[in-house]
C-alpha atoms as a PDB file:
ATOM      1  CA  UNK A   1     -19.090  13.111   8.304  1.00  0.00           C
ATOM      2  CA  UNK A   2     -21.497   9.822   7.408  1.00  0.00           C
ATOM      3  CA  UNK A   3     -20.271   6.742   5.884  1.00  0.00           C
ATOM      4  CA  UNK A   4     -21.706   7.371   2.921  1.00  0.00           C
ATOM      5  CA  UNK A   5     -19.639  10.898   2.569  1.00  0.00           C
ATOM      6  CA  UNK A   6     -16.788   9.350   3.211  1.00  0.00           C
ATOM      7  CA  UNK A   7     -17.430   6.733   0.081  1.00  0.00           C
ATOM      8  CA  UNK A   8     -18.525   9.086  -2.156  1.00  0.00           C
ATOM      9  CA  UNK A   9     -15.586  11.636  -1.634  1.00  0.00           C
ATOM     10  CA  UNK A  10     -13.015   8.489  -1.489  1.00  0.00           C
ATOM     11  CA  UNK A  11     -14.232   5.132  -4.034  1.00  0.00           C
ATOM     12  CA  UNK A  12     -12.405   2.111  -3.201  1.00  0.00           C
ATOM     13  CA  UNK A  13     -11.016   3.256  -0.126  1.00  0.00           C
ATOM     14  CA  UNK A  14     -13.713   2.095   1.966  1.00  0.00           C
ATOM     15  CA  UNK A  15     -15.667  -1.136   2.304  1.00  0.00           C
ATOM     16  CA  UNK A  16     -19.434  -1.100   3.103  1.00  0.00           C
ATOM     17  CA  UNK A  17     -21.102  -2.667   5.846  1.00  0.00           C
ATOM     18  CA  UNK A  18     -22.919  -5.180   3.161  1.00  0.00           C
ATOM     19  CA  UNK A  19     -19.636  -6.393   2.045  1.00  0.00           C
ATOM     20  CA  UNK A  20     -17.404  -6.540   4.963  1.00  0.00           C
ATOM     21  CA  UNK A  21     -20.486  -8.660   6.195  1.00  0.00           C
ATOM     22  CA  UNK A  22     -20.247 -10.689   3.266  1.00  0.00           C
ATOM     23  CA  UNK A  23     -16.381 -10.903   3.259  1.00  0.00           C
ATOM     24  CA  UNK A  24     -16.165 -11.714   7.123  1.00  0.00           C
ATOM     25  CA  UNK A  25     -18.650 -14.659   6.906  1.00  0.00           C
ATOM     26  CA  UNK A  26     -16.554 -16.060   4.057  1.00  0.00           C
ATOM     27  CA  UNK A  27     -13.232 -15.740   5.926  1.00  0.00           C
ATOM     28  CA  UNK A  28     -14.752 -17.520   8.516  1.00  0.00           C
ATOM     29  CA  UNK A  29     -16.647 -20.214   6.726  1.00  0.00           C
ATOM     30  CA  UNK A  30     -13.584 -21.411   5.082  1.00  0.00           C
ATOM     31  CA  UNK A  31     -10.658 -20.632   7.716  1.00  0.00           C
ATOM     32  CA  UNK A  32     -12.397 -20.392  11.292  1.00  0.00           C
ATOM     33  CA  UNK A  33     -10.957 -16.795  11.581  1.00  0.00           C
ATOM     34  CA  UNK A  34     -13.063 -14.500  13.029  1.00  0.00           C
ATOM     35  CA  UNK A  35     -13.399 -11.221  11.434  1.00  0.00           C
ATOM     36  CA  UNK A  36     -15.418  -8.866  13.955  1.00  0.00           C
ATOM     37  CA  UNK A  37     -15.717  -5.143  12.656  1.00  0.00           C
ATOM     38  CA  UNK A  38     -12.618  -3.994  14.784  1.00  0.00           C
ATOM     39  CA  UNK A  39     -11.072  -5.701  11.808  1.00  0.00           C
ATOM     40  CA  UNK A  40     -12.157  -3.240   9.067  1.00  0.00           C
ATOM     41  CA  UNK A  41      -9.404  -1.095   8.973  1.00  0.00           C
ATOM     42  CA  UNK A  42      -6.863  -3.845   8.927  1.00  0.00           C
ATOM     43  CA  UNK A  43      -8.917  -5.681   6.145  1.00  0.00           C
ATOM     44  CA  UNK A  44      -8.916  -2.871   3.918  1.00  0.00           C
ATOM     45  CA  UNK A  45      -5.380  -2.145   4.055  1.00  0.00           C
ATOM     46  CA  UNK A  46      -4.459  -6.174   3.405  1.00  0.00           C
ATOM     47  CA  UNK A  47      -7.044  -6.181   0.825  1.00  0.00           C
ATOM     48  CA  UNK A  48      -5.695  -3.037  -1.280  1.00  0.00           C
ATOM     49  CA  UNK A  49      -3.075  -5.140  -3.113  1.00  0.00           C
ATOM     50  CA  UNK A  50      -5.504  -7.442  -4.274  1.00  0.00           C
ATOM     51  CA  UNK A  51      -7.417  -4.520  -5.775  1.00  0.00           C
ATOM     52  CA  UNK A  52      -4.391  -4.049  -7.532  1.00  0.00           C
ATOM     53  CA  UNK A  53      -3.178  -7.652  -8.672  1.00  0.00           C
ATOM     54  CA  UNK A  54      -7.314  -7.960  -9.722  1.00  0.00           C
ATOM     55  CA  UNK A  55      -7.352  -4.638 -11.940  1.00  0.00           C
ATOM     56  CA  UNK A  56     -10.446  -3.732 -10.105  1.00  0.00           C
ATOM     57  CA  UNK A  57     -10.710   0.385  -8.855  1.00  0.00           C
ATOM     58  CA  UNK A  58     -12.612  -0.156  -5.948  1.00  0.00           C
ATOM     59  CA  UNK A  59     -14.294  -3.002  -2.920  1.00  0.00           C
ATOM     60  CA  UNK A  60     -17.404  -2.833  -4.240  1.00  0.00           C
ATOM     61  CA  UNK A  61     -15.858  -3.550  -7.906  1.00  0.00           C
ATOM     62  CA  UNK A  62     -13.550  -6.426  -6.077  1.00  0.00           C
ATOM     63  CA  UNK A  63     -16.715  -8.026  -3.819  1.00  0.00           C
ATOM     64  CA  UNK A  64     -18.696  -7.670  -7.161  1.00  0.00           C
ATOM     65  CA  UNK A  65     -15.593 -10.126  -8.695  1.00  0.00           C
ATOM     66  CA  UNK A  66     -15.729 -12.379  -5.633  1.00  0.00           C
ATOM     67  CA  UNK A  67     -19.167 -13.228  -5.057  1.00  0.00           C
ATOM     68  CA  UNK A  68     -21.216 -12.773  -8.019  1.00  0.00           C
ATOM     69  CA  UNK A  69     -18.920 -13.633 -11.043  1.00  0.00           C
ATOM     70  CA  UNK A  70     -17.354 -16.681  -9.437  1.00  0.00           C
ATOM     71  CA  UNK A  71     -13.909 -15.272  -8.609  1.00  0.00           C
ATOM     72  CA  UNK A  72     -13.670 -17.142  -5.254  1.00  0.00           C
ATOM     73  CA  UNK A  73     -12.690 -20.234  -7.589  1.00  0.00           C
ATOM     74  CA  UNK A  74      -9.467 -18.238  -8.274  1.00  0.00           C
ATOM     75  CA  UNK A  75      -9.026 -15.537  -5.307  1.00  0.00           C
ATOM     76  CA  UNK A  76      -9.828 -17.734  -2.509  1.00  0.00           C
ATOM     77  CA  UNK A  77      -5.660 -18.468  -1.746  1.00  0.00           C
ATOM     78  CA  UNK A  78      -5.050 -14.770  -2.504  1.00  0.00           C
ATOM     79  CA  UNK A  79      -7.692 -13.575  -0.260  1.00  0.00           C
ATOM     80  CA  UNK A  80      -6.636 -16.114   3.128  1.00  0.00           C
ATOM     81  CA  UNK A  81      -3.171 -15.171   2.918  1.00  0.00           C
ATOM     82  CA  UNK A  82      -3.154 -11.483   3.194  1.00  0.00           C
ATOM     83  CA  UNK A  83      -6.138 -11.897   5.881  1.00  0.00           C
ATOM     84  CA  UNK A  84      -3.846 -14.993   7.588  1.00  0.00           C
ATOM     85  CA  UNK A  85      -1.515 -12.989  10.835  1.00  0.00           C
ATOM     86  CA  UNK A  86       1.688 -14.705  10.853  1.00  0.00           C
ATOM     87  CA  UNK A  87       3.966 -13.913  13.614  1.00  0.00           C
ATOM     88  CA  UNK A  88       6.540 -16.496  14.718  1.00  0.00           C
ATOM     89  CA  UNK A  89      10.212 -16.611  15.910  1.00  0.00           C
ATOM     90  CA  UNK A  90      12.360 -19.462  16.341  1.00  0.00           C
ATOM     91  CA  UNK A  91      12.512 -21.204  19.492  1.00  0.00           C
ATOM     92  CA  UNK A  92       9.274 -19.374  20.565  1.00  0.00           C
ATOM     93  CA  UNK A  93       7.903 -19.506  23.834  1.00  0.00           C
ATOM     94  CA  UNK A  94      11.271 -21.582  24.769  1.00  0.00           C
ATOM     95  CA  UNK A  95      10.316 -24.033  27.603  1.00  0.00           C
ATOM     96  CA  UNK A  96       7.877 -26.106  25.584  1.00  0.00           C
ATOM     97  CA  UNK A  97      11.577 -26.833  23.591  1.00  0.00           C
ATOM     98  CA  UNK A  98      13.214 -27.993  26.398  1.00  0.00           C
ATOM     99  CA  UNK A  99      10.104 -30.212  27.450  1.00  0.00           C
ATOM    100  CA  UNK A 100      10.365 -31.457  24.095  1.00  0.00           C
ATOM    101  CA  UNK A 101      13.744 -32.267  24.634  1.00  0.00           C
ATOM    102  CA  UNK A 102      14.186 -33.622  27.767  1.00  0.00           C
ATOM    103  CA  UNK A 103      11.208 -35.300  28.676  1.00  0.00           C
ATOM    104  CA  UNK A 104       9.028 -35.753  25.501  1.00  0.00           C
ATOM    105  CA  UNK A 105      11.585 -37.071  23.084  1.00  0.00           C
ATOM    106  CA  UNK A 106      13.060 -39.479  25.537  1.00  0.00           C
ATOM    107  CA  UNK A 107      10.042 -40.861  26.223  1.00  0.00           C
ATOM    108  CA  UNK A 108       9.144 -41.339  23.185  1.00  0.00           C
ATOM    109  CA  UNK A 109      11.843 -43.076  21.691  1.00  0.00           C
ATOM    110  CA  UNK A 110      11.831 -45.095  25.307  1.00  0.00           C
ATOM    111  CA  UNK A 111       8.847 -46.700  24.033  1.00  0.00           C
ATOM    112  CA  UNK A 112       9.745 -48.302  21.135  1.00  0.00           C
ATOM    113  CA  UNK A 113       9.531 -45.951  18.416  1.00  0.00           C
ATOM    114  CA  UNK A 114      12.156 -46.002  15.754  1.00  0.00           C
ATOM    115  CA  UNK A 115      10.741 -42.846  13.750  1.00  0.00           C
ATOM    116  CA  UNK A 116       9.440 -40.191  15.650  1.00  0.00           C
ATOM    117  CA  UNK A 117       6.709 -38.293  13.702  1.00  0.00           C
ATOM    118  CA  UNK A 118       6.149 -34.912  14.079  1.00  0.00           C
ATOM    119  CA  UNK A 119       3.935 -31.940  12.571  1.00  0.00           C
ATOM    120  CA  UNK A 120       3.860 -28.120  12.859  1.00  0.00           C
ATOM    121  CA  UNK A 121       0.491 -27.752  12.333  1.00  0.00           C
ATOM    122  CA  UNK A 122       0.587 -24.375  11.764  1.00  0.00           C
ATOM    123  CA  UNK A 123       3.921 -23.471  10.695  1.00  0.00           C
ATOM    124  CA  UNK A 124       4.161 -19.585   9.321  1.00  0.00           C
ATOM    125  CA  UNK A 125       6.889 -18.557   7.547  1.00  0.00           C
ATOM    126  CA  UNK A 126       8.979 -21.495   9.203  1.00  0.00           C
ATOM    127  CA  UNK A 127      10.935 -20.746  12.480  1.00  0.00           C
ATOM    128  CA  UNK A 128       8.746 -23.325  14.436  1.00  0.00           C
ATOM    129  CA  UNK A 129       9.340 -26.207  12.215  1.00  0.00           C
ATOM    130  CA  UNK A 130      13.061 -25.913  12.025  1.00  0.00           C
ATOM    131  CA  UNK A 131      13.367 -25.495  15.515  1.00  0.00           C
ATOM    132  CA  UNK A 132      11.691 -28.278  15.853  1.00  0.00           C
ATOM    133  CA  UNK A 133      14.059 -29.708  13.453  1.00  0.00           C
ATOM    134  CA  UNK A 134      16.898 -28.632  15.124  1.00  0.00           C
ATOM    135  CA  UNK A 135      16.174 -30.226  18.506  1.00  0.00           C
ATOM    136  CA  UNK A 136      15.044 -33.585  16.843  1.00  0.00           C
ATOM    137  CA  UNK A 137      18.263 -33.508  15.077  1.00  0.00           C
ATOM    138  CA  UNK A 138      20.343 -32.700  18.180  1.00  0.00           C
ATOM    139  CA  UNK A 139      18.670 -35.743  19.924  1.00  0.00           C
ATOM    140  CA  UNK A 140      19.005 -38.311  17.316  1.00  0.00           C
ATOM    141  CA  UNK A 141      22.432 -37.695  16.566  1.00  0.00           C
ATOM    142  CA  UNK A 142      24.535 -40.729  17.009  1.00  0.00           C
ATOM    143  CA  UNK A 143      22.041 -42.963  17.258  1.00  0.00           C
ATOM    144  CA  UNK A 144      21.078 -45.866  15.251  1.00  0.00           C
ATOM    145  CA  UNK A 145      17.547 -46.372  16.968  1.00  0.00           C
ATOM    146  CA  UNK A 146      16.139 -44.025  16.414  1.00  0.00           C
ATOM    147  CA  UNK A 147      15.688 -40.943  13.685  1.00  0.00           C
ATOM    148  CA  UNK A 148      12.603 -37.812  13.269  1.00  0.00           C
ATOM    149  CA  UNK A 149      10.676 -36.315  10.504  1.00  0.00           C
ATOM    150  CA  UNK A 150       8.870 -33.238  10.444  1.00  0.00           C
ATOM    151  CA  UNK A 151       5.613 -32.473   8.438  1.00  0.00           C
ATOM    152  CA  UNK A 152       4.916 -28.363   8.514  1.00  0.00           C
ATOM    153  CA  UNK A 153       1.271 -27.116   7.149  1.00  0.00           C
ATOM    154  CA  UNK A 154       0.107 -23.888   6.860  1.00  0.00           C
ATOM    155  CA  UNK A 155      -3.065 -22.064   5.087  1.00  0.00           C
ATOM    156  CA  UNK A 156      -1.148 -19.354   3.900  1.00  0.00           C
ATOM    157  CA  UNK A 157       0.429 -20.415   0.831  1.00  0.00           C
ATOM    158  CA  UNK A 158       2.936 -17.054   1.396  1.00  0.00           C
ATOM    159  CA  UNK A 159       4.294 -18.084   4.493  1.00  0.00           C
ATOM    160  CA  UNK A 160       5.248 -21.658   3.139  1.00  0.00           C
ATOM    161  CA  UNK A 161       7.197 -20.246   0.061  1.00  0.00           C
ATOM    162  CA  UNK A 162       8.990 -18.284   2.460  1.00  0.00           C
ATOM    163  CA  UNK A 163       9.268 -21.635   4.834  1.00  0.00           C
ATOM    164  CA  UNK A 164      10.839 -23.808   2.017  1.00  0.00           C
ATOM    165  CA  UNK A 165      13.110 -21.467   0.832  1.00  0.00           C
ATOM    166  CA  UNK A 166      14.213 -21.211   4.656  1.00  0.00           C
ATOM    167  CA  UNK A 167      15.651 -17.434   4.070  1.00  0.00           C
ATOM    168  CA  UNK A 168      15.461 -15.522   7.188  1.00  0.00           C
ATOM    169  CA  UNK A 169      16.882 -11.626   8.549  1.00  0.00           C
ATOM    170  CA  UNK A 170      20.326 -12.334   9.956  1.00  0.00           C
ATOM    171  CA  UNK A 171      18.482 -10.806  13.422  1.00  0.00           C
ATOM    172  CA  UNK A 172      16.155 -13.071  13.454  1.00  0.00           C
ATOM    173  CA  UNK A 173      17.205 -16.331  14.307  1.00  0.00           C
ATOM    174  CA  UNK A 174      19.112 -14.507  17.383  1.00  0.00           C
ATOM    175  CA  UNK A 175      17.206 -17.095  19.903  1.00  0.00           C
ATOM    176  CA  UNK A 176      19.051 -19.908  18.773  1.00  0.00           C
ATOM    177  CA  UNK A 177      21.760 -20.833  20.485  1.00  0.00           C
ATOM    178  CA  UNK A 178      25.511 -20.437  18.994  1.00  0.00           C
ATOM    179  CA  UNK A 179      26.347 -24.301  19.134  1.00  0.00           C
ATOM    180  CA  UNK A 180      23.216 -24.729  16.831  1.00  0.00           C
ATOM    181  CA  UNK A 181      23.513 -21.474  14.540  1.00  0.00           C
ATOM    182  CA  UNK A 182      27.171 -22.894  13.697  1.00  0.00           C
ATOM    183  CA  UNK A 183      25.375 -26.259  13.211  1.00  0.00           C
ATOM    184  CA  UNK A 184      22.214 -25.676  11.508  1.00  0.00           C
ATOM    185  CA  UNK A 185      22.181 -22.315  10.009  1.00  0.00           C
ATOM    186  CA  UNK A 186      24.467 -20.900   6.548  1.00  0.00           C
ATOM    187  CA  UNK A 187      25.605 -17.062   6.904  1.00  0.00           C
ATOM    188  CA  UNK A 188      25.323 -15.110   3.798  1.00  0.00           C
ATOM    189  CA  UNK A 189      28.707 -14.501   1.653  1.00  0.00           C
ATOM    190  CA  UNK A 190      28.164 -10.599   1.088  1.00  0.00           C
ATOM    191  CA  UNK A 191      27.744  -9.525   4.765  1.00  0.00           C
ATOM    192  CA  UNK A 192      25.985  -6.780   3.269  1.00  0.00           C
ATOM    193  CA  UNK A 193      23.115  -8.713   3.078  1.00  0.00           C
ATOM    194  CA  UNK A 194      22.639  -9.485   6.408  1.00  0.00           C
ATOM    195  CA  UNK A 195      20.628 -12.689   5.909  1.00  0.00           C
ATOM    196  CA  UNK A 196      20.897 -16.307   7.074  1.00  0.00           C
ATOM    197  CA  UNK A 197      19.658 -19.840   5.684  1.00  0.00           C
ATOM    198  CA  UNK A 198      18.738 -22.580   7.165  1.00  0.00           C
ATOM    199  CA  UNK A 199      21.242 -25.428   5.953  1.00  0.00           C
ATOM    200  CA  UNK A 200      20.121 -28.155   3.001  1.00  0.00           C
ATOM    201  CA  UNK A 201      20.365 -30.662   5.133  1.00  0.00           C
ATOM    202  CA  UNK A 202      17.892 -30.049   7.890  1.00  0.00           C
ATOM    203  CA  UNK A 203      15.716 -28.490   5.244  1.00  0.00           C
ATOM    204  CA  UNK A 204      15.858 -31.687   3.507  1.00  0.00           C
ATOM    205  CA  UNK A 205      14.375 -33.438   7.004  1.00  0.00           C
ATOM    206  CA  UNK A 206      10.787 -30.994   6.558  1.00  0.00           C
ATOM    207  CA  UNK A 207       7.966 -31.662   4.202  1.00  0.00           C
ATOM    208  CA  UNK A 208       5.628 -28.504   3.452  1.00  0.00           C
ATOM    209  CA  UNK A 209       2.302 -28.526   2.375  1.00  0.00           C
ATOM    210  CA  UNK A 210      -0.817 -26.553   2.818  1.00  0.00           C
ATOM    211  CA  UNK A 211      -3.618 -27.716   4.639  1.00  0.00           C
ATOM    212  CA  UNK A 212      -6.331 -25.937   6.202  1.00  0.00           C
ATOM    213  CA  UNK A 213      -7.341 -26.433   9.716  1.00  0.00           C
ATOM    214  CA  UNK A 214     -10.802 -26.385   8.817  1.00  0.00           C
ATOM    215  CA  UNK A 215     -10.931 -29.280   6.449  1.00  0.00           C
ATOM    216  CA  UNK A 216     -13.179 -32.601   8.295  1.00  0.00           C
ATOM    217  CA  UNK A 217     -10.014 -34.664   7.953  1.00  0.00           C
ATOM    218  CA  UNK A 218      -6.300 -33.868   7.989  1.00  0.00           C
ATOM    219  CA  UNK A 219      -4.799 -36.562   5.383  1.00  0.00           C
ATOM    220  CA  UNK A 220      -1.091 -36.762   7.179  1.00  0.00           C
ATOM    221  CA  UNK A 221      -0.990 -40.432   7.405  1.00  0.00           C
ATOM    222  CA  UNK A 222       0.432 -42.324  10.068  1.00  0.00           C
ATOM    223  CA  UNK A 223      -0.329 -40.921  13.821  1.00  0.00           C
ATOM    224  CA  UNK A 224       2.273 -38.186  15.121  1.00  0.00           C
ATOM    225  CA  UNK A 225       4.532 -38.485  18.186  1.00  0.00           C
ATOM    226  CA  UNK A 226       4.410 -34.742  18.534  1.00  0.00           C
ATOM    227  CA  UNK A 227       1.688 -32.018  17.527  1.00  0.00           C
ATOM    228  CA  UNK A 228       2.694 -28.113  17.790  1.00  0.00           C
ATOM    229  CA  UNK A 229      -0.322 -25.967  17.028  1.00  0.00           C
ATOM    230  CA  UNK A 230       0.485 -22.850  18.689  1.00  0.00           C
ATOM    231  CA  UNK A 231      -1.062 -19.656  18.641  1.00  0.00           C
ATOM    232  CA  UNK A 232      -3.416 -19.970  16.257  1.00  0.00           C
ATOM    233  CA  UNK A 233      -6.329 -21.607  18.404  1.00  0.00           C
ATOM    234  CA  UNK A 234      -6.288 -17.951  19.616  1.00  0.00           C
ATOM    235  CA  UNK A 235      -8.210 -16.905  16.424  1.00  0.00           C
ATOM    236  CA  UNK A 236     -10.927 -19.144  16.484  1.00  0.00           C
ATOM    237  CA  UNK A 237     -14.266 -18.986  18.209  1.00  0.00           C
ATOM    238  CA  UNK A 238     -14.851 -21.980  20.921  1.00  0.00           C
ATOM    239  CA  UNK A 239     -16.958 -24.564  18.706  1.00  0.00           C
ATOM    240  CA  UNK A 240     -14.362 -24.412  15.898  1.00  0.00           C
ATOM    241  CA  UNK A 241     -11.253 -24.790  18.352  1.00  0.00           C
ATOM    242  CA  UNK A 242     -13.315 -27.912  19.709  1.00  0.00           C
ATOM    243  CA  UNK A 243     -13.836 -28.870  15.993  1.00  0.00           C
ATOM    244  CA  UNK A 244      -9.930 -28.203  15.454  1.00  0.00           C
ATOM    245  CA  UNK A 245      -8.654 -29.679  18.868  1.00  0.00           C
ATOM    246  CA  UNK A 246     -10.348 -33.348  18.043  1.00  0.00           C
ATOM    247  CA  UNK A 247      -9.176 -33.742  15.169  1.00  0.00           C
ATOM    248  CA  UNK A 248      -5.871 -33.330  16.205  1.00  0.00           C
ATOM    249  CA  UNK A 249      -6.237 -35.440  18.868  1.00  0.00           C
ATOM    250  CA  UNK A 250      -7.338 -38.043  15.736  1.00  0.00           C
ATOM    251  CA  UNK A 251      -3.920 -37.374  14.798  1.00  0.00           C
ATOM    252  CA  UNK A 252      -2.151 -38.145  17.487  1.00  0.00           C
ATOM    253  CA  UNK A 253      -0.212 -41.589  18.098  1.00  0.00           C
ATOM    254  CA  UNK A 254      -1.390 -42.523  22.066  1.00  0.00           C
ATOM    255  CA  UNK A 255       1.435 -41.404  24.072  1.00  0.00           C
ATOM    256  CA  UNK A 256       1.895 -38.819  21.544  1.00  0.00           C
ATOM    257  CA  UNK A 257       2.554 -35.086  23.094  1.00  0.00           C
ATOM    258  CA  UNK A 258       0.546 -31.937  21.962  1.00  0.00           C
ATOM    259  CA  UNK A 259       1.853 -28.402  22.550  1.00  0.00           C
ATOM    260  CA  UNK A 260      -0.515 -25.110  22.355  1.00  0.00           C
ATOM    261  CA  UNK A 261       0.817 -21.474  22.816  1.00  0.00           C
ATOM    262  CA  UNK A 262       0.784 -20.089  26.291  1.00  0.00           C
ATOM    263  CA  UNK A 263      -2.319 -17.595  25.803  1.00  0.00           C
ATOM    264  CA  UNK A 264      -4.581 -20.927  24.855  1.00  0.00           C
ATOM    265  CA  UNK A 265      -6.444 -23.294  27.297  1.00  0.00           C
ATOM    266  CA  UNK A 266      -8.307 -26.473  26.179  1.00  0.00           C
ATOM    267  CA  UNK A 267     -10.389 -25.574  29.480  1.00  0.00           C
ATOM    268  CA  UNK A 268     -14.066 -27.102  28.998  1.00  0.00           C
ATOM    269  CA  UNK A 269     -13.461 -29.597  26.057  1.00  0.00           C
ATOM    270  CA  UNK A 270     -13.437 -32.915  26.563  1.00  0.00           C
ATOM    271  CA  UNK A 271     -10.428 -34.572  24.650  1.00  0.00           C
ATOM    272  CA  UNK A 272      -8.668 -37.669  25.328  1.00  0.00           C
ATOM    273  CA  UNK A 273      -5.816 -35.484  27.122  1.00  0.00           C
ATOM    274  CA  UNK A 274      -3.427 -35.086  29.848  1.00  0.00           C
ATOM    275  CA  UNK A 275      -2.266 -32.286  31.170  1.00  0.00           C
ATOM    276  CA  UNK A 276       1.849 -33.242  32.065  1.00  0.00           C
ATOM    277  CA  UNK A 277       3.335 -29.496  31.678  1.00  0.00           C
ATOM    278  CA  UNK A 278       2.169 -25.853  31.099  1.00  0.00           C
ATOM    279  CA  UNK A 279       0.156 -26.337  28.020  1.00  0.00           C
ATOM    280  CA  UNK A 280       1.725 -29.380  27.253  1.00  0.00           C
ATOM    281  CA  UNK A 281      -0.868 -32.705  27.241  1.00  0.00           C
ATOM    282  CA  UNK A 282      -0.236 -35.966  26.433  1.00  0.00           C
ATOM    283  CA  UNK A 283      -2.490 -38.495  24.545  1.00  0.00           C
ATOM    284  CA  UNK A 284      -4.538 -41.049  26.993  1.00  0.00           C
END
């Protein structure tokens, strides 16, 4: 059966060539994802609810909306976060945590620093960030020289209402260690419920905001001590994780650690780097 059978026996539930096209080259204009046509099924299944919340019957109706009467100026958010993939688990790809804590943080705060900066640079629906949190914590506790804070940014505006309300499935914070889950994380009063939150204090210690990786210049202020930008590198083509991977590197205080997930390399760019553990580098 053609293409063309297929939309003509089922409007709406297909999306042409012409506008997946269209759509793709958007996606990646404004996020760096890369949306080959392997991606079509998965795009029109995320993109069916916004059908719905848009009152429009089918993708041509919806593409119509997006690029011809100016509804990008109000879909744009809509459309990147149900394209955005957001996997994440707390203490995630472990050893770069206990890098973190017992070389990175100590050598930090051996140097001088009183407030050790750091950023989830692409922070999901939180787990990264508060683990984060929760080792900074652990090491700064009882000390008077030195304390943390902890900026997390995502594009997906979803994942960071999720973040700040810090709301999890009781199962999934299973990777954290007991001492800390009695510590750091709130058990629900109806069992029943079988969910866990993160507790108001270390909450309090993270800042949210959205920020896309894309943008020429990330406005976080002063230099960070410690960069996480895992797993997402993964979705970009090599000129925009060169793009993405300098400006970090603007970011980060000299000294400063950077951590990328285990699938990524910064093979073949050249960034004021060191390499000092298995994608961990260090700013020269």
């Amino acid at each position: 059966m053609s293409m063309a059978a297929v939309e003509t026996q089922l409007p709406g539930d297909r999306i042409s060539k012409r506008n997946f096209e269209k759509l793709a080259r958007f996606i990646y204009d404004y996020s760096g994802i890369k949306m080959p046509p392997t991606k079509l099924t998965m795009l029109e299944g995320r993109l069916r609810r916004r059908l719905r919340a848009t009152n429009h019957s089918t993708f041509d109706d919806y593409c119509d909306f997006l690029f011809h009467h100016d509804g990008l100026a109000q879909e744009t958010i809509y459309l990147i976060d149900v394209v955005t993939t957001n996997k994440t688990d707390f203490f995630r790809e472990a050893k770069h945590f206990d890098y973190l804590q017992s070389a990175a943080l100590p050598a930090i705060a051996s140097s001088g620093v009183r407030t050790i900066r750091t950023w989830s640079s692409a922070c999901s629906t939180g787990a990264e960030p508060y683990t984060m949190a929760m080792v900074l914590a652990e090491f700064t506790e009882g000390r008077n020289d030195v304390s943390y804070s902890v900026l997390a940014t995502d594009l997906s505006t979803d994942v960071l209402q999720t973040a700040r309300r810090g709301i999890y499935p009781e199962d999934l914070i299973a990777p954290v260690p007991r001492d800390l889950q009695r510590k750091y994380v709130l058990t629900a009063k109806q069992p029943d419920r079988r969910e866990v939150r993160i507790t108001p204090k270390l909450r309090s210690r993270i800042g949210f905001a959205r920020m896309n990786l894309m943008d020429e210049k990330y406005s976080i202020g002063e230099p960070m001590h410690v960069i996480f930008c895992r797993n997402v590198l993964i979705y970009f083509d090599k000129q925009t994780q060169a793009g993405v991977l300098n400006r970090l590197c603007d970011c980060l205080a000299k000294g400063g650690y950077m951590f990328i997930g285990h699938s990524e390399s910064i093979t073949g760019f050249d960034l004021p780097l060191k390499q000092v553990s298995n994608t961990v580098f260090q700013r020269i």
